[in-house]
PDB file of N, CA and C in Angstrom:
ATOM      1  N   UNK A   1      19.147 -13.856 -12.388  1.00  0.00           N
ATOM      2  CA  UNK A   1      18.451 -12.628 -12.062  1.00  0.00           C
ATOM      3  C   UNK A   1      18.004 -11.971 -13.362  1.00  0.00           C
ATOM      4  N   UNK A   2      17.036 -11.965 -13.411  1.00  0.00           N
ATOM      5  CA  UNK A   2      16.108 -10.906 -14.455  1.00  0.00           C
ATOM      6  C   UNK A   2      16.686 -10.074 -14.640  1.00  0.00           C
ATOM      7  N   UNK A   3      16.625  -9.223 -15.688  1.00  0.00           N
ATOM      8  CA  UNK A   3      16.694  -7.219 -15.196  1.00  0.00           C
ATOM      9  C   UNK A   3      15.609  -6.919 -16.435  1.00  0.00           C
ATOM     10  N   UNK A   4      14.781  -5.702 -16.059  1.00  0.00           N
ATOM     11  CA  UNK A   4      14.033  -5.021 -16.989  1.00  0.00           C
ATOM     12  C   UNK A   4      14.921  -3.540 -16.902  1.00  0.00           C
ATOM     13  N   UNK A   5      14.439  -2.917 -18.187  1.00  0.00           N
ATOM     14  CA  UNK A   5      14.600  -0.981 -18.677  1.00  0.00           C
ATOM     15  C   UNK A   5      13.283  -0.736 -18.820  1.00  0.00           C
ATOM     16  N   UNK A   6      12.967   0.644 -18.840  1.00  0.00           N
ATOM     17  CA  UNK A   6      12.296   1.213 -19.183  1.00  0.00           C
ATOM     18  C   UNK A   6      12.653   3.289 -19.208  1.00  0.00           C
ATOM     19  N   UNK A   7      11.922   3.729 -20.306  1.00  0.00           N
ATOM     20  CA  UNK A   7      12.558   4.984 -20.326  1.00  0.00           C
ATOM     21  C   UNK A   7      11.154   5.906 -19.392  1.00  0.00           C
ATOM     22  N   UNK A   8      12.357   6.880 -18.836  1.00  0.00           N
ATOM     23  CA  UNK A   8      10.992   7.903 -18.784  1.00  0.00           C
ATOM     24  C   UNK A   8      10.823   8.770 -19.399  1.00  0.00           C
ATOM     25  N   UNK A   9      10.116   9.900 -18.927  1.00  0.00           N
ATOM     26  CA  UNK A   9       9.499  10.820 -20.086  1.00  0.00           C
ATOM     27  C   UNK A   9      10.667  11.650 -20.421  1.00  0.00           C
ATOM     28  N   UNK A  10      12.043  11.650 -20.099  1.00  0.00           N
ATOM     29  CA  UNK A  10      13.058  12.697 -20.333  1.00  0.00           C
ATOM     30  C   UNK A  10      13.911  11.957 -21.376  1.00  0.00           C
ATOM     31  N   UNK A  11      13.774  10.075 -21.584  1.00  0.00           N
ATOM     32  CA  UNK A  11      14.451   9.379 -22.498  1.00  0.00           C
ATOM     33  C   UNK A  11      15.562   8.927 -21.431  1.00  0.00           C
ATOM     34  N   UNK A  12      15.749   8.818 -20.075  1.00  0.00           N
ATOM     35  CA  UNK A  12      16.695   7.981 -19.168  1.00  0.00           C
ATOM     36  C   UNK A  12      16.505   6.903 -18.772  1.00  0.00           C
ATOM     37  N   UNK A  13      17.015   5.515 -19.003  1.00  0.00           N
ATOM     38  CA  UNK A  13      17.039   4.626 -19.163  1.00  0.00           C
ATOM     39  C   UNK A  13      17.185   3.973 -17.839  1.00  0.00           C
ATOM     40  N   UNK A  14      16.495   3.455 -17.209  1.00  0.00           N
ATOM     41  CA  UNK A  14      16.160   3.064 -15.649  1.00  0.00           C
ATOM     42  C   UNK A  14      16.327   1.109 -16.077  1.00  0.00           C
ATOM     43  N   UNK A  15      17.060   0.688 -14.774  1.00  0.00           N
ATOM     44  CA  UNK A  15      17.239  -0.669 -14.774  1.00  0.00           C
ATOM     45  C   UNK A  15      16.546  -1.477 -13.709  1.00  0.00           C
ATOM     46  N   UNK A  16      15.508  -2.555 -13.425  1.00  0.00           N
ATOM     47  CA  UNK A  16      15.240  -3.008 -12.197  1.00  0.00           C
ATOM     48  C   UNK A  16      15.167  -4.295 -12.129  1.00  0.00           C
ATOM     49  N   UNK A  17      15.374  -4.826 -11.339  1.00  0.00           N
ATOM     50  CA  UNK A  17      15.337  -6.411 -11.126  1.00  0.00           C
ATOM     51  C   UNK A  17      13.834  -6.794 -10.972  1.00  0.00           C
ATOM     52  N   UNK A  18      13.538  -7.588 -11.887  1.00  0.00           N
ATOM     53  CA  UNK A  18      11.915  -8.127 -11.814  1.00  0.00           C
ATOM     54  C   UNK A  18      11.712  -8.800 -10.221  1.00  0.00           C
ATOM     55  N   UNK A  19      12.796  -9.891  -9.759  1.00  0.00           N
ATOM     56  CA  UNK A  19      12.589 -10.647  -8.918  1.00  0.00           C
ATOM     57  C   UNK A  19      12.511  -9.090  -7.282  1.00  0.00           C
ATOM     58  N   UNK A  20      12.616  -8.515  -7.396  1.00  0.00           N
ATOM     59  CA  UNK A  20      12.542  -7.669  -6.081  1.00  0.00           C
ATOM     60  C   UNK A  20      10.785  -7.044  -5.938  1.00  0.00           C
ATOM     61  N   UNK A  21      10.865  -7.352  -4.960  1.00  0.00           N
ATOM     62  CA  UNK A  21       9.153  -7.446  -4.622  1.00  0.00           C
ATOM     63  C   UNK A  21       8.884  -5.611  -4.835  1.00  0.00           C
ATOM     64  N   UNK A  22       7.879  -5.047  -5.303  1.00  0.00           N
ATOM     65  CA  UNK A  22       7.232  -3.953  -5.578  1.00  0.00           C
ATOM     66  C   UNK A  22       8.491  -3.207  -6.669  1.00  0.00           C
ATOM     67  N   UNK A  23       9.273  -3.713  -7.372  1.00  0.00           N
ATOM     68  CA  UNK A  23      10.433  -3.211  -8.294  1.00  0.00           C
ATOM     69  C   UNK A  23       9.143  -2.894  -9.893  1.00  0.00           C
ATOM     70  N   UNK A  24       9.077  -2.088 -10.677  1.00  0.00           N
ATOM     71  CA  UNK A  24       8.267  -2.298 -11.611  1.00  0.00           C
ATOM     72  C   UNK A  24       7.424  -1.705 -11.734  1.00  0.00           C
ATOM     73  N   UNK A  25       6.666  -1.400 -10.264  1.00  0.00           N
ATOM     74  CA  UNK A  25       5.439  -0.872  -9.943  1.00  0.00           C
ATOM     75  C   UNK A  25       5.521   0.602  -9.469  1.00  0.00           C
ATOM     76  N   UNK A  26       4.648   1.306 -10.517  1.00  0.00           N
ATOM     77  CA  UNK A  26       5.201   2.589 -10.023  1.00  0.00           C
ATOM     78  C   UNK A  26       4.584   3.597  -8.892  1.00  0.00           C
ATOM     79  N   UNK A  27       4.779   4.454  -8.282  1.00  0.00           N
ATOM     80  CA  UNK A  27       3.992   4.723  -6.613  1.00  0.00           C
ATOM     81  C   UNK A  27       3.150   5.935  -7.397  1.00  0.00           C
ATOM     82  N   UNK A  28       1.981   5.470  -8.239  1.00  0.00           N
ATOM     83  CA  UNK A  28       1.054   6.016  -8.403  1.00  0.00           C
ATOM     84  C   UNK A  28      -0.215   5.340  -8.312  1.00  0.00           C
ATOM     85  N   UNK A  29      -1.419   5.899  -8.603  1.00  0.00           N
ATOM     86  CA  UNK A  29      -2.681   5.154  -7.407  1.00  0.00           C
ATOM     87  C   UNK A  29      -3.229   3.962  -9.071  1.00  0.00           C
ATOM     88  N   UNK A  30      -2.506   3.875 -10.499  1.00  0.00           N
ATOM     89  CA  UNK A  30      -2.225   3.045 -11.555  1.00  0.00           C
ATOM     90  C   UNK A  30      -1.440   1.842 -10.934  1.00  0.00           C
ATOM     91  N   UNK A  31      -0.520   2.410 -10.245  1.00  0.00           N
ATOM     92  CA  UNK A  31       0.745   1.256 -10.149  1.00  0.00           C
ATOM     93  C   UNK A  31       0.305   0.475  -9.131  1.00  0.00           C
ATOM     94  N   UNK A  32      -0.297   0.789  -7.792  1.00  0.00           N
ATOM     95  CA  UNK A  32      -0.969   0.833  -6.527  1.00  0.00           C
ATOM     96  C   UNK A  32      -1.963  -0.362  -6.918  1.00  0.00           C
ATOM     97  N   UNK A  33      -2.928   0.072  -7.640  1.00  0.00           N
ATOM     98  CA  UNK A  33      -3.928  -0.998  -8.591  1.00  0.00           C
ATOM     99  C   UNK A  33      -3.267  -1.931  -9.013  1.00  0.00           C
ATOM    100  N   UNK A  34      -2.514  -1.779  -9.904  1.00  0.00           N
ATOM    101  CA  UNK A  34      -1.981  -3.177 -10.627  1.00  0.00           C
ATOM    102  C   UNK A  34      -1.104  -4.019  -9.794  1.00  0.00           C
ATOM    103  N   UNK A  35      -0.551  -3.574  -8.708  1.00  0.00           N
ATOM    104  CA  UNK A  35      -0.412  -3.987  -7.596  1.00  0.00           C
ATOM    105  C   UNK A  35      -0.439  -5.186  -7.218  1.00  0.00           C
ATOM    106  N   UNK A  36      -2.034  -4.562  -6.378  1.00  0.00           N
ATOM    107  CA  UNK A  36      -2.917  -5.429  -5.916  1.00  0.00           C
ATOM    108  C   UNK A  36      -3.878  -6.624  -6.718  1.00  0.00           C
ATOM    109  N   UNK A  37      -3.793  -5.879  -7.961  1.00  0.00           N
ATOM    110  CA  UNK A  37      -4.380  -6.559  -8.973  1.00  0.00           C
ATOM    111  C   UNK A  37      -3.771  -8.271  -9.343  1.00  0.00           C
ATOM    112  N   UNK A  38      -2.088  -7.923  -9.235  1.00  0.00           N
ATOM    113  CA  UNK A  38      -0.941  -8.785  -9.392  1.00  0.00           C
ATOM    114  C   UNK A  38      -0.842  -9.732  -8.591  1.00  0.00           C
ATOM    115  N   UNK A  39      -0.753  -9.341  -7.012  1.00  0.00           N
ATOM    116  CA  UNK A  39      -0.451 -10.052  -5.444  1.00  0.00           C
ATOM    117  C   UNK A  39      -2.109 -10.609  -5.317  1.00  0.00           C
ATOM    118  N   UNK A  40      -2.760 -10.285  -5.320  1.00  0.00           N
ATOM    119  CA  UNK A  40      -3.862 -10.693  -4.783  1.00  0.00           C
ATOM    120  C   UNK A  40      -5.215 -11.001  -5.557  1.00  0.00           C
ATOM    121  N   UNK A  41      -4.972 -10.051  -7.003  1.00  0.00           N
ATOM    122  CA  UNK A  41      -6.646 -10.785  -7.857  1.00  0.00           C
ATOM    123  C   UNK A  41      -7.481  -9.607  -7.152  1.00  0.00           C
ATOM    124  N   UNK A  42      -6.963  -8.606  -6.736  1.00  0.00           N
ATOM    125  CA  UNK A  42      -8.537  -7.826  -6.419  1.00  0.00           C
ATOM    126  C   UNK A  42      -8.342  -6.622  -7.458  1.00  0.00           C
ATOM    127  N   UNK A  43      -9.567  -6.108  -7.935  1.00  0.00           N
ATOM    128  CA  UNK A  43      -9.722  -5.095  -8.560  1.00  0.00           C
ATOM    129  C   UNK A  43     -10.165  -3.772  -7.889  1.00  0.00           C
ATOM    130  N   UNK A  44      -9.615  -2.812  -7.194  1.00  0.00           N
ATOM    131  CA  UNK A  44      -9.431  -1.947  -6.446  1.00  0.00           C
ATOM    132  C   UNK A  44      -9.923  -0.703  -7.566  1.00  0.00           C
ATOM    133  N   UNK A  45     -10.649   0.558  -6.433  1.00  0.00           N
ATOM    134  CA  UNK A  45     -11.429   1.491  -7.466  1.00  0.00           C
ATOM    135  C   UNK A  45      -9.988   2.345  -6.766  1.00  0.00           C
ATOM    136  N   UNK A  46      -9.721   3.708  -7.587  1.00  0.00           N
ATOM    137  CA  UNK A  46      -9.075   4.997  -7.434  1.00  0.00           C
ATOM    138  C   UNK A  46      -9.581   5.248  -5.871  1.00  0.00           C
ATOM    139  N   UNK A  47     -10.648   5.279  -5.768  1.00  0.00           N
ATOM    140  CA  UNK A  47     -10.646   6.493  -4.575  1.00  0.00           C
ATOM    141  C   UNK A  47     -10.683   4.912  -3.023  1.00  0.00           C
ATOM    142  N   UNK A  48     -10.598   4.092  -3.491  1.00  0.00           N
ATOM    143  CA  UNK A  48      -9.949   2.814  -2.407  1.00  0.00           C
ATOM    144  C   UNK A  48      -8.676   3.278  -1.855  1.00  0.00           C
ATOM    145  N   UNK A  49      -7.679   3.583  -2.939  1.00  0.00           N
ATOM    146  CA  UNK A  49      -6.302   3.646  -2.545  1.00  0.00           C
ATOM    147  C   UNK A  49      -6.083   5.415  -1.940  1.00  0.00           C
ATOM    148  N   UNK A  50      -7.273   6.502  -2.292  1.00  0.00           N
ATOM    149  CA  UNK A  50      -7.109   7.622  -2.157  1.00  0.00           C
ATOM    150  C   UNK A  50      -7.194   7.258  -0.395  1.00  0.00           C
ATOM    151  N   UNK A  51      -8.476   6.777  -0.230  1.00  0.00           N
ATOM    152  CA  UNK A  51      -8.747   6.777   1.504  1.00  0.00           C
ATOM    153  C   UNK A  51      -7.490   5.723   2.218  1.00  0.00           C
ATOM    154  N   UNK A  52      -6.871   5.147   1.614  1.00  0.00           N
ATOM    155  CA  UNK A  52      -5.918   4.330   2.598  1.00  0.00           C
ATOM    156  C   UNK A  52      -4.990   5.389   2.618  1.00  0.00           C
ATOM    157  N   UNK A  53      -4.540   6.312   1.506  1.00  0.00           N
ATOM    158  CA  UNK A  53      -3.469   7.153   1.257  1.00  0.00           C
ATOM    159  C   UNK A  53      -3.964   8.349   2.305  1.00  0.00           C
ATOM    160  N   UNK A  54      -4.788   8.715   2.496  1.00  0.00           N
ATOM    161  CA  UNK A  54      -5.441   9.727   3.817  1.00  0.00           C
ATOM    162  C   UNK A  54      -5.500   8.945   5.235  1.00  0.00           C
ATOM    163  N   UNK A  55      -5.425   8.161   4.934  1.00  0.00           N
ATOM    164  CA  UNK A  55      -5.971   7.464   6.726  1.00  0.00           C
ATOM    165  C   UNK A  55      -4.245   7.101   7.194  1.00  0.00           C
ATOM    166  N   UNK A  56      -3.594   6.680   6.159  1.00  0.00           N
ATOM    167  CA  UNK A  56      -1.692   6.571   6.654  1.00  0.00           C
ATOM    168  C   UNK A  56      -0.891   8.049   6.601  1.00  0.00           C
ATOM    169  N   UNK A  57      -2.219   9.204   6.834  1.00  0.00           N
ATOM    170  CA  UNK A  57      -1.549   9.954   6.968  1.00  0.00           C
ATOM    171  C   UNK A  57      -0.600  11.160   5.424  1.00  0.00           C
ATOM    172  N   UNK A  58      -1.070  10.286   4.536  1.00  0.00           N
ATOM    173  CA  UNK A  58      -0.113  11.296   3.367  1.00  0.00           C
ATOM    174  C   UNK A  58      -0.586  12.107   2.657  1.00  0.00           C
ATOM    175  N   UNK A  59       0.125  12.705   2.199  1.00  0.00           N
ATOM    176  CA  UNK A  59      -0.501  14.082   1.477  1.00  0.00           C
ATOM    177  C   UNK A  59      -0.549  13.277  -0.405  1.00  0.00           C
ATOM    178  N   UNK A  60       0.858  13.199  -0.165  1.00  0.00           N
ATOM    179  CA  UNK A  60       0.873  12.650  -2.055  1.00  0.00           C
ATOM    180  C   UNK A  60       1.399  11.034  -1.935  1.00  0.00           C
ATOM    181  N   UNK A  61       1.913  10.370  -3.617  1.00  0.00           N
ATOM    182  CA  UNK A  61       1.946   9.196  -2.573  1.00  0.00           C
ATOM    183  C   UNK A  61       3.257   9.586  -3.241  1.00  0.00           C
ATOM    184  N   UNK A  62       3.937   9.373  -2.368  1.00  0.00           N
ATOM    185  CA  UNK A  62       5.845   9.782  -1.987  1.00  0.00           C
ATOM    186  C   UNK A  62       6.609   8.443  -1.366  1.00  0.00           C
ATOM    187  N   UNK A  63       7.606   8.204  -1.599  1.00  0.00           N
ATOM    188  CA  UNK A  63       8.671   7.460  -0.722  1.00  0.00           C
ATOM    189  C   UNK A  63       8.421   8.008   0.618  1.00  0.00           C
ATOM    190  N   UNK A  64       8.364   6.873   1.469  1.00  0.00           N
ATOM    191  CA  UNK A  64       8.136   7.600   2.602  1.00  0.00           C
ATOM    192  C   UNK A  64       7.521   8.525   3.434  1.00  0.00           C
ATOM    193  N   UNK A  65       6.042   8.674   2.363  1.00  0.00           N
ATOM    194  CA  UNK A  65       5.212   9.967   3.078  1.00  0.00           C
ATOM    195  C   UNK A  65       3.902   9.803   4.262  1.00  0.00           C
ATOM    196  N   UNK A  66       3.736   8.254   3.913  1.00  0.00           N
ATOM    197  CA  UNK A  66       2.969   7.493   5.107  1.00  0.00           C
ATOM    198  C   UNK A  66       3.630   7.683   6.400  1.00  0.00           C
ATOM    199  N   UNK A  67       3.016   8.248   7.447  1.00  0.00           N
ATOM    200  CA  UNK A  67       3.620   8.488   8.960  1.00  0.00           C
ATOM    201  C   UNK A  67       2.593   7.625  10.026  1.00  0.00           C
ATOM    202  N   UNK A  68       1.608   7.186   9.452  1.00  0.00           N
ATOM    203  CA  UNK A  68       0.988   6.326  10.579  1.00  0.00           C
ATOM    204  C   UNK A  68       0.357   4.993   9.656  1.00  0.00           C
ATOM    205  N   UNK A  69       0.541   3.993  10.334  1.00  0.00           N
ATOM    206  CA  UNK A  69      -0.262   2.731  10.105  1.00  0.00           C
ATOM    207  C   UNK A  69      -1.580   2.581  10.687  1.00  0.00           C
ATOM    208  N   UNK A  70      -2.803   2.525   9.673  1.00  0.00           N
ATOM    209  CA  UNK A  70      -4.009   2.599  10.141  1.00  0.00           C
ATOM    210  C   UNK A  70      -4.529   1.409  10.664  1.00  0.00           C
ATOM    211  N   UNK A  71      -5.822   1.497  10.984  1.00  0.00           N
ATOM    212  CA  UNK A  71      -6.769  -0.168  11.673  1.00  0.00           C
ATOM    213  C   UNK A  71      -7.422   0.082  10.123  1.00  0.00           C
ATOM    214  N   UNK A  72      -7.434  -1.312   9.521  1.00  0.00           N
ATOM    215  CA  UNK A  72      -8.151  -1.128   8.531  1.00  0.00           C
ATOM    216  C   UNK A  72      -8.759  -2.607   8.365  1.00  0.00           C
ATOM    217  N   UNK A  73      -9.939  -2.594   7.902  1.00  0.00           N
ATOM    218  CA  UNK A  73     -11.152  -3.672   8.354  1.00  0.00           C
ATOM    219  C   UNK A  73     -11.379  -4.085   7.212  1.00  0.00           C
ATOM    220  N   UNK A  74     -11.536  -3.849   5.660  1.00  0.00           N
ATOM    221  CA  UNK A  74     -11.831  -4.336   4.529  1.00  0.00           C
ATOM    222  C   UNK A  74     -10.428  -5.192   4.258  1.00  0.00           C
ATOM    223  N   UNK A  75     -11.313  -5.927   2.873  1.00  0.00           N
ATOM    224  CA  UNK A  75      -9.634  -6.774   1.948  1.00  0.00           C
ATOM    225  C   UNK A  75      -8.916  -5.809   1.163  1.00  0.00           C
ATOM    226  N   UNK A  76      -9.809  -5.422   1.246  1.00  0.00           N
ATOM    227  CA  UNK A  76      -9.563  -4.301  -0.257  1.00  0.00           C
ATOM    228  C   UNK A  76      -8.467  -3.021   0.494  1.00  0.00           C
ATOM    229  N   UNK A  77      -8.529  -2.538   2.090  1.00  0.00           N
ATOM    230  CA  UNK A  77      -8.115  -1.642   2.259  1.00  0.00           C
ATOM    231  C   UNK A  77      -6.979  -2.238   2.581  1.00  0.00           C
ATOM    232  N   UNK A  78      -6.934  -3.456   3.260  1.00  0.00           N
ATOM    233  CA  UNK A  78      -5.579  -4.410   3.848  1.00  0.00           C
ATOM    234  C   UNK A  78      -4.686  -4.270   2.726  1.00  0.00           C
ATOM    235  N   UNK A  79      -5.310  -4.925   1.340  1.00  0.00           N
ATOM    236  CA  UNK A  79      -4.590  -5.094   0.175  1.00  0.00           C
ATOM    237  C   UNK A  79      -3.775  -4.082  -0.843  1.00  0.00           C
ATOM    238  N   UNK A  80      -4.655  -2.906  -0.475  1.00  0.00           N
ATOM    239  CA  UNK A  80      -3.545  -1.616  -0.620  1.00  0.00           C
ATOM    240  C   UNK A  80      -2.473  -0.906  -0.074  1.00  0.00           C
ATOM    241  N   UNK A  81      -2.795  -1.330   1.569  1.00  0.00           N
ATOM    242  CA  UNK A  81      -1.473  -1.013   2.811  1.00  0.00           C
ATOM    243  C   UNK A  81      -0.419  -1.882   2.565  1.00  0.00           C
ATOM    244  N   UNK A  82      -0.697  -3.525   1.886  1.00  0.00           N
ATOM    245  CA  UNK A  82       0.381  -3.824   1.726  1.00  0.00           C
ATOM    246  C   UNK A  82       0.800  -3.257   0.263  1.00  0.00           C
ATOM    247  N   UNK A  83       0.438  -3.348  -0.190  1.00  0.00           N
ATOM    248  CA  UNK A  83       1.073  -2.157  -1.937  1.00  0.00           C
ATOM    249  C   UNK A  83       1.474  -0.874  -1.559  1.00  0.00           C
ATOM    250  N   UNK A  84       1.127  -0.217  -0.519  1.00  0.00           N
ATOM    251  CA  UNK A  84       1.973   0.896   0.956  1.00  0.00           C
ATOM    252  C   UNK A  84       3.411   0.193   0.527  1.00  0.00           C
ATOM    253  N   UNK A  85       3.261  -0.969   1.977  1.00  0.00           N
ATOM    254  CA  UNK A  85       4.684  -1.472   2.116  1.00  0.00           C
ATOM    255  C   UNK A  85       5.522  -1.359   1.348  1.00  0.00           C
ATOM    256  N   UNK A  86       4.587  -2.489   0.255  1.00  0.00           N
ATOM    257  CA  UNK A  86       5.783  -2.918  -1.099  1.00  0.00           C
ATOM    258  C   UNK A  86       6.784  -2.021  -1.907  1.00  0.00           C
ATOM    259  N   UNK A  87       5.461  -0.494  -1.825  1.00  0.00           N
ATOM    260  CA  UNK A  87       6.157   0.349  -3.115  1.00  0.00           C
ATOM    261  C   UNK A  87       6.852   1.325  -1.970  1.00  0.00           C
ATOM    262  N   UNK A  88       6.785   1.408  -0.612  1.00  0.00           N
ATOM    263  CA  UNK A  88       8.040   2.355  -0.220  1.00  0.00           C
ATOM    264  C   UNK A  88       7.252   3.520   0.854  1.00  0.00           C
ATOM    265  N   UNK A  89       5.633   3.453   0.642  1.00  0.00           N
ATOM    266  CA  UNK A  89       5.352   4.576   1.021  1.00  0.00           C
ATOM    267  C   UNK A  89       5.234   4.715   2.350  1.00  0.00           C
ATOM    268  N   UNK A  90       5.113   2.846   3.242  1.00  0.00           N
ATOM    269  CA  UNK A  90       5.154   3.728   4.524  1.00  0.00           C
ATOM    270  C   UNK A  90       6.116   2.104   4.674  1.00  0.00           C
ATOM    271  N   UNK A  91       6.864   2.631   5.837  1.00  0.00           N
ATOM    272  CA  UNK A  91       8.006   1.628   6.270  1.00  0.00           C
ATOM    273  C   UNK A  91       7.605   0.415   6.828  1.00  0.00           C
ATOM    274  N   UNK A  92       7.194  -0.784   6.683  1.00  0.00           N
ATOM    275  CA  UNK A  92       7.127  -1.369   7.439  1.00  0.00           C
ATOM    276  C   UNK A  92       8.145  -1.878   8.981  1.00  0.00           C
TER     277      UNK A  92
END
């Protein structure tokens, strides 16, 4: 098993296992991108992940702040709901 650190902005020293799927990636619409960028090879614009983040319902992107699973018809929008899943924001 892997493990990575990284500090945040206060200097606290955070531990995560590389091998755990969306571990690394952080639940901002940066982390969201690189994501998808990672799993799939697509290059996703900011306001891609803004409209999936409105259509599942969320205000910010939070643990858990997605309350509905949308119909979504693009690759690009599919490919961000699952970067949803991965990073926590709506439950699968």
């Amino acid at each position: 098993m892997k493990f990575s650190a990284f500090k945040n902005v206060f200097g606290v020293v955070f531990e995560f296992d590389d091998q755990i799927k969306g571990q690394g990636y952080p639940l901002t619409i940066g982390g969201v991108r690189r994501w998808v960028l990672d799993e799939y090879g697509l290059d996703i614009s900011k306001s891609s992940v803004c409209a999936v983040r409105d259509k599942c319902g969320a205000d910010k992107l939070e643990v858990g702040a997605g309350k509905v699973i949308p119909v979504l018809k693009s690759d690009k929008e599919l490919a961000v709901l699952e970067a949803f899943k991965a990073l926590g924001l709506i439950e699968q």
